[in-house]
N, C-alpha and C. Protein backbone atom coordinates (compact mmCIF):
# COMPACT_ATOMS: atom_id res chain seq x y z
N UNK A 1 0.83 -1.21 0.00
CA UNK A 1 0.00 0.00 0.00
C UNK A 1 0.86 1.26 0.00
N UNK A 2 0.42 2.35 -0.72
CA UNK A 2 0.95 3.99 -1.33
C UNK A 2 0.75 4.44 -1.42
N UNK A 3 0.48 5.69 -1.80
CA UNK A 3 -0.01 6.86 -2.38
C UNK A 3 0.83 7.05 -3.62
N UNK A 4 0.62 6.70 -5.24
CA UNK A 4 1.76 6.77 -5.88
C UNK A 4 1.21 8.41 -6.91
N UNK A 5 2.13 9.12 -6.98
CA UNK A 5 1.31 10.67 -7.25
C UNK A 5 1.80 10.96 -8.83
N UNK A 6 2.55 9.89 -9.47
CA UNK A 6 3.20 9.64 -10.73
C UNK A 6 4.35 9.76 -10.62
N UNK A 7 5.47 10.57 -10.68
CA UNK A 7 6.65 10.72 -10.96
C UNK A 7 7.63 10.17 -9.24
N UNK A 8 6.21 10.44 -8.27
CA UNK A 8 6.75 10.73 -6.80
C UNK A 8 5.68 9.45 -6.11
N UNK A 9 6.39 8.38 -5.14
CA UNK A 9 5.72 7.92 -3.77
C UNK A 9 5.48 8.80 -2.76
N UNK A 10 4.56 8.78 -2.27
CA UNK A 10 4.23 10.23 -1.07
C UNK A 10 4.10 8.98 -0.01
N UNK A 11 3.90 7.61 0.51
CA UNK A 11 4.00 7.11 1.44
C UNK A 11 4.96 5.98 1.38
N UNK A 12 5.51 5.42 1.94
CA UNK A 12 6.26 3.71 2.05
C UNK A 12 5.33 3.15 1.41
N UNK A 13 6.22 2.35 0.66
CA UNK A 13 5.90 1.05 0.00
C UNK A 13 6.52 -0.08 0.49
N UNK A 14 5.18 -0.79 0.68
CA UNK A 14 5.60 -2.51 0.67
C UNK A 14 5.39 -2.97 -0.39
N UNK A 15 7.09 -4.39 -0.61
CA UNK A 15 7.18 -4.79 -1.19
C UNK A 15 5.62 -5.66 -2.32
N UNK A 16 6.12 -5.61 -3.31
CA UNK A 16 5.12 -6.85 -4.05
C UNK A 16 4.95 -7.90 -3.30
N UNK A 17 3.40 -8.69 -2.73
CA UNK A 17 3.70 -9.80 -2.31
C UNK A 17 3.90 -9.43 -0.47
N UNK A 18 4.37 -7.79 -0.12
CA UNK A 18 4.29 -8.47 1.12
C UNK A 18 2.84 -8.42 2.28
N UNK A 19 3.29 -9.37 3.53
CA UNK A 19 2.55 -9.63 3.82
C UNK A 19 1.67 -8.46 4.96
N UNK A 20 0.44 -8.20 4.38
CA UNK A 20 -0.74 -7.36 5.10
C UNK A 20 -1.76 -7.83 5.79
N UNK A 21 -1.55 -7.26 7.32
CA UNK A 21 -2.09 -7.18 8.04
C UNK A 21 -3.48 -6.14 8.74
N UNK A 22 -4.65 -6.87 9.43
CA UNK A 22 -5.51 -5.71 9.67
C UNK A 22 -4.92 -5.84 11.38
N UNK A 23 -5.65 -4.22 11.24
CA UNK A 23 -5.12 -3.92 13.20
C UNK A 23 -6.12 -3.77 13.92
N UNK A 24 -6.47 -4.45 15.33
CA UNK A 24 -7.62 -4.53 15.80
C UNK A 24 -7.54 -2.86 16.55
N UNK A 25 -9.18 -3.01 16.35
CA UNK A 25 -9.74 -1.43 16.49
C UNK A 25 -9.86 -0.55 15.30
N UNK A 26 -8.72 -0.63 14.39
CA UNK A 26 -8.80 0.40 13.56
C UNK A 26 -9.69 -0.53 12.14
N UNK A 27 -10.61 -1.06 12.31
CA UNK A 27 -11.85 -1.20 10.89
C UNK A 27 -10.57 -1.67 9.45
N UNK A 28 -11.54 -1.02 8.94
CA UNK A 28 -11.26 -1.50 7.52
C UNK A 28 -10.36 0.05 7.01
N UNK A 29 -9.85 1.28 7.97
CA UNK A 29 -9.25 2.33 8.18
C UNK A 29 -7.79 2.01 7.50
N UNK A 30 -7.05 0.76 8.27
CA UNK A 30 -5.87 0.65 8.53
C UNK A 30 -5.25 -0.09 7.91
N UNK A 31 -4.14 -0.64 8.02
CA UNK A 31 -3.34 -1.79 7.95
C UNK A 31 -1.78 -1.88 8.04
N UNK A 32 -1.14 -2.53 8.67
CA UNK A 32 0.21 -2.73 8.92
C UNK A 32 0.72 -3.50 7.64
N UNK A 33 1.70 -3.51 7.44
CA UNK A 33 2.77 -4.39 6.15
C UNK A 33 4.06 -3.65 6.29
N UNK A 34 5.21 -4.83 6.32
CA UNK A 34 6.71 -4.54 6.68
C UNK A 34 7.45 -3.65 5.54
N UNK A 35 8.05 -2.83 5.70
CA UNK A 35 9.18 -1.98 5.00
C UNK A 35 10.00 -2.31 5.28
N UNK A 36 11.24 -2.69 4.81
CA UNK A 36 12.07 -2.71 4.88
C UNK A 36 12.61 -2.98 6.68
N UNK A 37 12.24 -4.12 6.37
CA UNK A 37 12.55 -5.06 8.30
C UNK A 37 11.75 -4.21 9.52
N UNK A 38 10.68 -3.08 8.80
CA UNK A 38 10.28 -2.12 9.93
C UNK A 38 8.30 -2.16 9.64
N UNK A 39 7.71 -2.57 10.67
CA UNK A 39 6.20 -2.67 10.58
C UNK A 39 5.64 -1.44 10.67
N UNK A 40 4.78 -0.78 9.42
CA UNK A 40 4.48 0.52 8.97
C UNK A 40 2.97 0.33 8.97
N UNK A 41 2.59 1.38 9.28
CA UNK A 41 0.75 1.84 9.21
C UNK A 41 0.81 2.00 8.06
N UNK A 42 0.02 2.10 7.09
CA UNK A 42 -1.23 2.24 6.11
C UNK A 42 -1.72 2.69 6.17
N UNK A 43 -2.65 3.78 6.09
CA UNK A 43 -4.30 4.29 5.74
C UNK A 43 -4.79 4.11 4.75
N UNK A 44 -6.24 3.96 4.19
CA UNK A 44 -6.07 3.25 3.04
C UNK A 44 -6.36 4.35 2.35
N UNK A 45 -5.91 4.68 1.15
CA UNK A 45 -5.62 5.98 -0.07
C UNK A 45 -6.85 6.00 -0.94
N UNK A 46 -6.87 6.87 -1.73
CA UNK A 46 -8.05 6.85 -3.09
C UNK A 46 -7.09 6.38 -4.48
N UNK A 47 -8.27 5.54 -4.59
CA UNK A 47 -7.56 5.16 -5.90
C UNK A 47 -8.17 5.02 -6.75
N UNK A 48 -7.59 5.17 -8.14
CA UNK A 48 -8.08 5.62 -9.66
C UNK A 48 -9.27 6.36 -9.49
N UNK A 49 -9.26 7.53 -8.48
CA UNK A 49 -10.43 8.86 -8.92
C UNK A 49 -10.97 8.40 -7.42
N UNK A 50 -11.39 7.19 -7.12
CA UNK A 50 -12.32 6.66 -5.71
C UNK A 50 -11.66 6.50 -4.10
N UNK A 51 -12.08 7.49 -3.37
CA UNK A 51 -11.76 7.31 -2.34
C UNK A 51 -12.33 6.74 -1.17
N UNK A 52 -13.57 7.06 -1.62
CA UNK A 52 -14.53 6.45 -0.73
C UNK A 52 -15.60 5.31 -1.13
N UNK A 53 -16.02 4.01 -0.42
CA UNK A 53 -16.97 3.42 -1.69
C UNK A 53 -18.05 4.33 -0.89
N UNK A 54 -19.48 3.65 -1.86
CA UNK A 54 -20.70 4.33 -1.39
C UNK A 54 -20.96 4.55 -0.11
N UNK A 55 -21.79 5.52 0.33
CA UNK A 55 -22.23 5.68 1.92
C UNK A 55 -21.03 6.08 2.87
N UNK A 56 -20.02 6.00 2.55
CA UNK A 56 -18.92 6.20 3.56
C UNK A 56 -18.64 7.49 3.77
N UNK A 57 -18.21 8.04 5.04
CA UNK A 57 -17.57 9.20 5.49
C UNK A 57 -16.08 8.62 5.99
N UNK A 58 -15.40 10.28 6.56
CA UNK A 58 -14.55 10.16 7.00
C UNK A 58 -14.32 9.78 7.86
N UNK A 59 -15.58 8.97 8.73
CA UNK A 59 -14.99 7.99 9.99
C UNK A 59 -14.63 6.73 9.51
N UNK A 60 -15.34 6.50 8.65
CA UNK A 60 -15.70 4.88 7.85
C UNK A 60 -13.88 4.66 7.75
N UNK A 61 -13.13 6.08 7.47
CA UNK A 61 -11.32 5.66 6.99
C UNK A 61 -10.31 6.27 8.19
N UNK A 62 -11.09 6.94 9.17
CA UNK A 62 -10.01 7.46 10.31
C UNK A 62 -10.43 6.75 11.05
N UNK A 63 -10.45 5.51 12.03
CA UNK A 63 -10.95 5.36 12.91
C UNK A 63 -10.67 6.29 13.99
N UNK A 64 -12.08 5.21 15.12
CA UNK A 64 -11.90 6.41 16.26
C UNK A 64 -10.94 5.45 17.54
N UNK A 65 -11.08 6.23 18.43
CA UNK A 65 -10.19 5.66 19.37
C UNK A 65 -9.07 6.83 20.18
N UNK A 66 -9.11 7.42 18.85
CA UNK A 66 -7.64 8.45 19.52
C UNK A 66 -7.01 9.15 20.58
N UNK A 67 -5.78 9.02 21.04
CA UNK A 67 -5.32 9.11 22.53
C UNK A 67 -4.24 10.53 22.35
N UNK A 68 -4.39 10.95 21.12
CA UNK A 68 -2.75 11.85 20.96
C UNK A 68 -3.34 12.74 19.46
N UNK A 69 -3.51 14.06 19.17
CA UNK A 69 -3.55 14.55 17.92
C UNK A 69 -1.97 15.15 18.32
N UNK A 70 -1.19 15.68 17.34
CA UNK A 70 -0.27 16.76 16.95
C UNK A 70 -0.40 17.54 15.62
N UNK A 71 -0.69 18.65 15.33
CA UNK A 71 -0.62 19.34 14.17
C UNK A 71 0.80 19.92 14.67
N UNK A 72 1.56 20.03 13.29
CA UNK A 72 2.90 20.33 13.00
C UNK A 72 2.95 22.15 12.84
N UNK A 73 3.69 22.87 13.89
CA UNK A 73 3.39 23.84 14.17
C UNK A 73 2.64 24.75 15.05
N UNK A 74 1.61 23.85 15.32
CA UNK A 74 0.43 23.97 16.32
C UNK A 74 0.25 23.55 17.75
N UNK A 75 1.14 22.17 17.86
CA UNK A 75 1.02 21.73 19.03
C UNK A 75 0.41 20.26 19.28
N UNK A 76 0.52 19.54 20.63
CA UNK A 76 0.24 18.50 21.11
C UNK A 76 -0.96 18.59 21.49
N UNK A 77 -2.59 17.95 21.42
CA UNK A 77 -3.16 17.71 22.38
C UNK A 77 -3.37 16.04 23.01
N UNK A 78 -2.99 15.86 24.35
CA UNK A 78 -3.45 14.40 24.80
C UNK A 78 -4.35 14.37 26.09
N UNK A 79 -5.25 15.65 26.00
CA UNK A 79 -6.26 15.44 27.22
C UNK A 79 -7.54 14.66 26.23
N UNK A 80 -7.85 13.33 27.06
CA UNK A 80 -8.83 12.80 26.22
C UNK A 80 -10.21 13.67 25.99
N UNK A 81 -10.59 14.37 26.64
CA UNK A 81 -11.97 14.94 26.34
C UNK A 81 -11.67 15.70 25.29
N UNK A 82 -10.46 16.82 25.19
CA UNK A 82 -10.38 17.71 23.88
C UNK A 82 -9.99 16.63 22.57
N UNK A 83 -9.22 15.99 23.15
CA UNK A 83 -9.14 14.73 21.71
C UNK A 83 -10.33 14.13 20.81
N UNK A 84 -11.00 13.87 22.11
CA UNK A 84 -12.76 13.71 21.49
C UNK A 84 -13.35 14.86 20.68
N UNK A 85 -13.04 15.76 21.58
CA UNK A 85 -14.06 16.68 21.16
C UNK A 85 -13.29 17.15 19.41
N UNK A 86 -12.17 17.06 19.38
CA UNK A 86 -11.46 17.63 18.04
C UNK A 86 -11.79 16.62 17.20
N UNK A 87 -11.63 15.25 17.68
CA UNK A 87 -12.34 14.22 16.50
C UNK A 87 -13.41 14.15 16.15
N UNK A 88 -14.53 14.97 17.22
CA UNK A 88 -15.91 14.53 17.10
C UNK A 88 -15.93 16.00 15.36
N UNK A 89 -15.40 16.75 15.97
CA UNK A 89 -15.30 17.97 14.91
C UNK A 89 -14.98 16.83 13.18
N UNK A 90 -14.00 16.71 13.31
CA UNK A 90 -13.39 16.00 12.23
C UNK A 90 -14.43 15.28 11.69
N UNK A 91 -15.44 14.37 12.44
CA UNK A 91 -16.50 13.52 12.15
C UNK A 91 -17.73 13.84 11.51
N UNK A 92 -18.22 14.97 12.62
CA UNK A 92 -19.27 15.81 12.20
C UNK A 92 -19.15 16.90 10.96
N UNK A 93 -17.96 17.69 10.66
CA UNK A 93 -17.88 18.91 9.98
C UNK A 93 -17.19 18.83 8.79
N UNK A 94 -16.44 17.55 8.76
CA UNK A 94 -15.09 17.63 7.96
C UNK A 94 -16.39 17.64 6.36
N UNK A 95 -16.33 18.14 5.27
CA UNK A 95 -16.79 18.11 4.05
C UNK A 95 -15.89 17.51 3.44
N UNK A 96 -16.62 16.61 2.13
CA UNK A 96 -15.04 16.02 1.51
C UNK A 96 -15.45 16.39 0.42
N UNK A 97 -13.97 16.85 -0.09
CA UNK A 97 -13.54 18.12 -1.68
C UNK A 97 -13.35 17.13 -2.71
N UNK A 98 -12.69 15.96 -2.51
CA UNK A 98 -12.43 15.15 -3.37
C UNK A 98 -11.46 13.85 -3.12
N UNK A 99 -11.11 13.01 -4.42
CA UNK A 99 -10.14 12.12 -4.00
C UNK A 99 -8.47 12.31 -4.31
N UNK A 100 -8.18 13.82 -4.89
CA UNK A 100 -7.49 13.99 -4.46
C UNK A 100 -6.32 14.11 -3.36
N UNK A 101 -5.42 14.09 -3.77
CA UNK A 101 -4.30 14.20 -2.39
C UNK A 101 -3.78 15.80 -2.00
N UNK A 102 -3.42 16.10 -0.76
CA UNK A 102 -2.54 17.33 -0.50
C UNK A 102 -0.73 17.31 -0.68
N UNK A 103 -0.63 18.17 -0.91
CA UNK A 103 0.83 18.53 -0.44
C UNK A 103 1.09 20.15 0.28
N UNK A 104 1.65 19.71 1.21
CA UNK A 104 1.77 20.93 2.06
C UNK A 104 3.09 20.61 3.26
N UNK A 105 2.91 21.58 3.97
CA UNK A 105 3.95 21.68 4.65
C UNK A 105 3.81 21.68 6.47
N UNK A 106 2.71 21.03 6.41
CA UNK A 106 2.08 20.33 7.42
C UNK A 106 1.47 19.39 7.99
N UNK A 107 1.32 18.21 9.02
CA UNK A 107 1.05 17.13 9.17
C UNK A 107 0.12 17.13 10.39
N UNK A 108 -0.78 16.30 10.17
CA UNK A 108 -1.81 15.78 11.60
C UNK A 108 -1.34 14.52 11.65
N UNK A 109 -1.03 14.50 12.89
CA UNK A 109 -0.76 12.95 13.72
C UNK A 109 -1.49 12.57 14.55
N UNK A 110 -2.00 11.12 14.57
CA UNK A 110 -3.12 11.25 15.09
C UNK A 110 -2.88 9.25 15.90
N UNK A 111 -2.54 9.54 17.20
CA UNK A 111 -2.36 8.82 17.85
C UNK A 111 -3.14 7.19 19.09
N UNK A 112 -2.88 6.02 18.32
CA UNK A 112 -3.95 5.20 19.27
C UNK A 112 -3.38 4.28 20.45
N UNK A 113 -4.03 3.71 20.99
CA UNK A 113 -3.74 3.33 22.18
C UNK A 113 -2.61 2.38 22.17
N UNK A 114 -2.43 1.43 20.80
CA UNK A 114 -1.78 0.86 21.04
C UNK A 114 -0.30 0.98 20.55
N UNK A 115 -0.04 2.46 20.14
CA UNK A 115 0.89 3.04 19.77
C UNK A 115 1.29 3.47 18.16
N UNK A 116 0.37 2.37 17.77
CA UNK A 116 -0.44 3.17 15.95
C UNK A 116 -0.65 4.68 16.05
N UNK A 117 0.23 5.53 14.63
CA UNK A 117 0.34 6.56 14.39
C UNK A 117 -0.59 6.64 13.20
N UNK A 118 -1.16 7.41 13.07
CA UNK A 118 -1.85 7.90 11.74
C UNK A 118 -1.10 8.96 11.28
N UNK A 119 -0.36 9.58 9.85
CA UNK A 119 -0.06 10.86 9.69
C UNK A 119 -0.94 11.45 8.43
N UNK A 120 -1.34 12.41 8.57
CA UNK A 120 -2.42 13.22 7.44
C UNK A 120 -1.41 14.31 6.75
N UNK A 121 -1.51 14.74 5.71
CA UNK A 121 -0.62 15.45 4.78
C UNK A 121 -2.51 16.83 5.20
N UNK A 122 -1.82 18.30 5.52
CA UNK A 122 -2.61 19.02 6.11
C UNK A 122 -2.23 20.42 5.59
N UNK A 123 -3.00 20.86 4.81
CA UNK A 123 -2.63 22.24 3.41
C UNK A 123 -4.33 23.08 3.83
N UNK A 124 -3.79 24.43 4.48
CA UNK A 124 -4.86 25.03 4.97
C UNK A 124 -5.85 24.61 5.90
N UNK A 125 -7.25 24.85 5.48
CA UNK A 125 -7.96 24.16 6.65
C UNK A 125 -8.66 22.51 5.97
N UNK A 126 -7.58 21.90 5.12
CA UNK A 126 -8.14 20.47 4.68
C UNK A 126 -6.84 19.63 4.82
N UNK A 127 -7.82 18.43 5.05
CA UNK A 127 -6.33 17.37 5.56
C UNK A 127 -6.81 16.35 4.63
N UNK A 128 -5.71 15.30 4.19
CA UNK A 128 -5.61 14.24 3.23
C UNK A 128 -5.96 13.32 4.44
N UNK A 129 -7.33 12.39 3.99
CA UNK A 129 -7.43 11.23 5.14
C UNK A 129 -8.50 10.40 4.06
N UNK A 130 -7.54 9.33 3.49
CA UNK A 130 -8.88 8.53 1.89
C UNK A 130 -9.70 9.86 1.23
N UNK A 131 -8.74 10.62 0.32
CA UNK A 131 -9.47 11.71 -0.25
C UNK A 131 -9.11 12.87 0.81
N UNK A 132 -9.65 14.04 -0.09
CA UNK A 132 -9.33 15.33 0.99
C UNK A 132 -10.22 15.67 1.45
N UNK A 133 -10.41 16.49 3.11
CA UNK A 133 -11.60 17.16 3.71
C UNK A 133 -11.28 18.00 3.87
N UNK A 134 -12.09 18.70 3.96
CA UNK A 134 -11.79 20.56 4.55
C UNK A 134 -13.24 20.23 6.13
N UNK A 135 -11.83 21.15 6.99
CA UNK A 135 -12.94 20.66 8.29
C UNK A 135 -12.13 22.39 9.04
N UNK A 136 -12.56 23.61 8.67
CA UNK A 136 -12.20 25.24 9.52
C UNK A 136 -12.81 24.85 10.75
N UNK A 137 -13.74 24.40 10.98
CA UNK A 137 -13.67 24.30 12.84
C UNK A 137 -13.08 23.74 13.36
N UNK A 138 -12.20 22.55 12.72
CA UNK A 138 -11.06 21.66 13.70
C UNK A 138 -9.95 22.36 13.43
N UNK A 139 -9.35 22.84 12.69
CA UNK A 139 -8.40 23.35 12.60
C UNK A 139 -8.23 25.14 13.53
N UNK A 140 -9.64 25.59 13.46
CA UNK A 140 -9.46 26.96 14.81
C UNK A 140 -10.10 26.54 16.09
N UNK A 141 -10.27 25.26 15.99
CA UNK A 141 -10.46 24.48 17.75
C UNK A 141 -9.02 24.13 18.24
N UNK A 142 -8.51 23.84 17.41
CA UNK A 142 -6.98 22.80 17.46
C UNK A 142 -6.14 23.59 18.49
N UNK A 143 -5.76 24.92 17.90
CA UNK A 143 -4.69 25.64 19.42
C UNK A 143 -4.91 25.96 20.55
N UNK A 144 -6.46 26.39 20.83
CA UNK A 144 -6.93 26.60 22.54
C UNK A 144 -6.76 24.75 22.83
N UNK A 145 -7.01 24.02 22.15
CA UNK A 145 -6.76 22.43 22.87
C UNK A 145 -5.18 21.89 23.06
N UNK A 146 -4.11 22.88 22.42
CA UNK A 146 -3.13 22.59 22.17
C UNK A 146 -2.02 22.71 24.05
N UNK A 147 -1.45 21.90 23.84
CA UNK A 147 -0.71 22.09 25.30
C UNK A 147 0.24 23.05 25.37
C-alpha cells in the first residue's frame, strides 16, 4: 500500500507480495505491512479517482479511538476529552472536496492506544485522510486544545 502521485511515492511502499495485516480497532481504516525489516501503518488511499466506496464518510477511513492529535506547528493535544471533542469535529464537519491528495507543509498525527500513528498530509484548513476534507472548525479548535 501507497499513495503513488506519478513521478513521486508520497508514502512507504511494501514490497510486491508483502505480507498485510488488519489492526484490531482500527476497521477497515488501517493496515500494517513490513518496510524494509520495519512494521508501517497504512491508511487506506483513493484510488483511480475513488476514495470512498458508497455511503462512507470520514470515519468509515479514520478510525476512532484516539489518545494523541499533533498538528505540525500547532502543538500537542493528549487530554482525552479535547481529543474527542477535536475528532468529534473531524466527524461531524469535515466536508469532503475530493479524491485527491494534499501537499503541504504540514502534518496531523493522530495517535492510538496501542501506539499506531496515523499521519495526514494538512494544506490550509483540509487534511488528506482517503481523499481530501476541509474541516475550519477543527483546525481553529486545534490551538486553545493545544498544550
Amino acid at each position: 500500500p501507497s499513495l503513488d502521485a506519478g513521478r513521486v511515492t508520497l508514502s512507504n511502499a511494501a514490497k510486491q507480495g508483502a505480507r498485510v495485516n488488519a489492526v484490531p480497532g482500527l476497521g477497515t481504516a488501517a493496515v500494517t505491512a513490513e518496510v524494509d525489516g520495519t512494521v508501517r501503518l497504512f491508511q487506506r488511499v483513493s484510488y483511480a479517482g475513488s476514495a470512498l466506496l458508497p455511503g462512507e464518510t470520514l470515519r468509515d477511513t479514520l478510525p476512532e479511538g484516539a489518545v494523541a492529535l499533533q498538528l505540525s506547528g500547532a502543538g500537542t493535544v493528549t487530554d482525552p476529552a479535547a481529543v474527542s471533542r477535536l475528532m468529534g469535529l473531524l466527524y461531524e464537519k469535515a466536508v469532503y472536496q475530493g479524491s485527491h491528495s494534499l501537499t503541504g507543509g504540514q502534518a496531523l498525527l493522530i495517535q492510538y492506544p496501542d501506539g499506531a500513528v496515523l499521519q495526514m498530509a494538512v494544506k490550509g484548513d483540509s487534511l488528506s485522510a482517503c481523499g481530501t476534507w476541509s474541516c475550519p472548525e477543527f483546525f481553529s479548535a486545534f490551538p486553545e486544545a493545544a498544550e
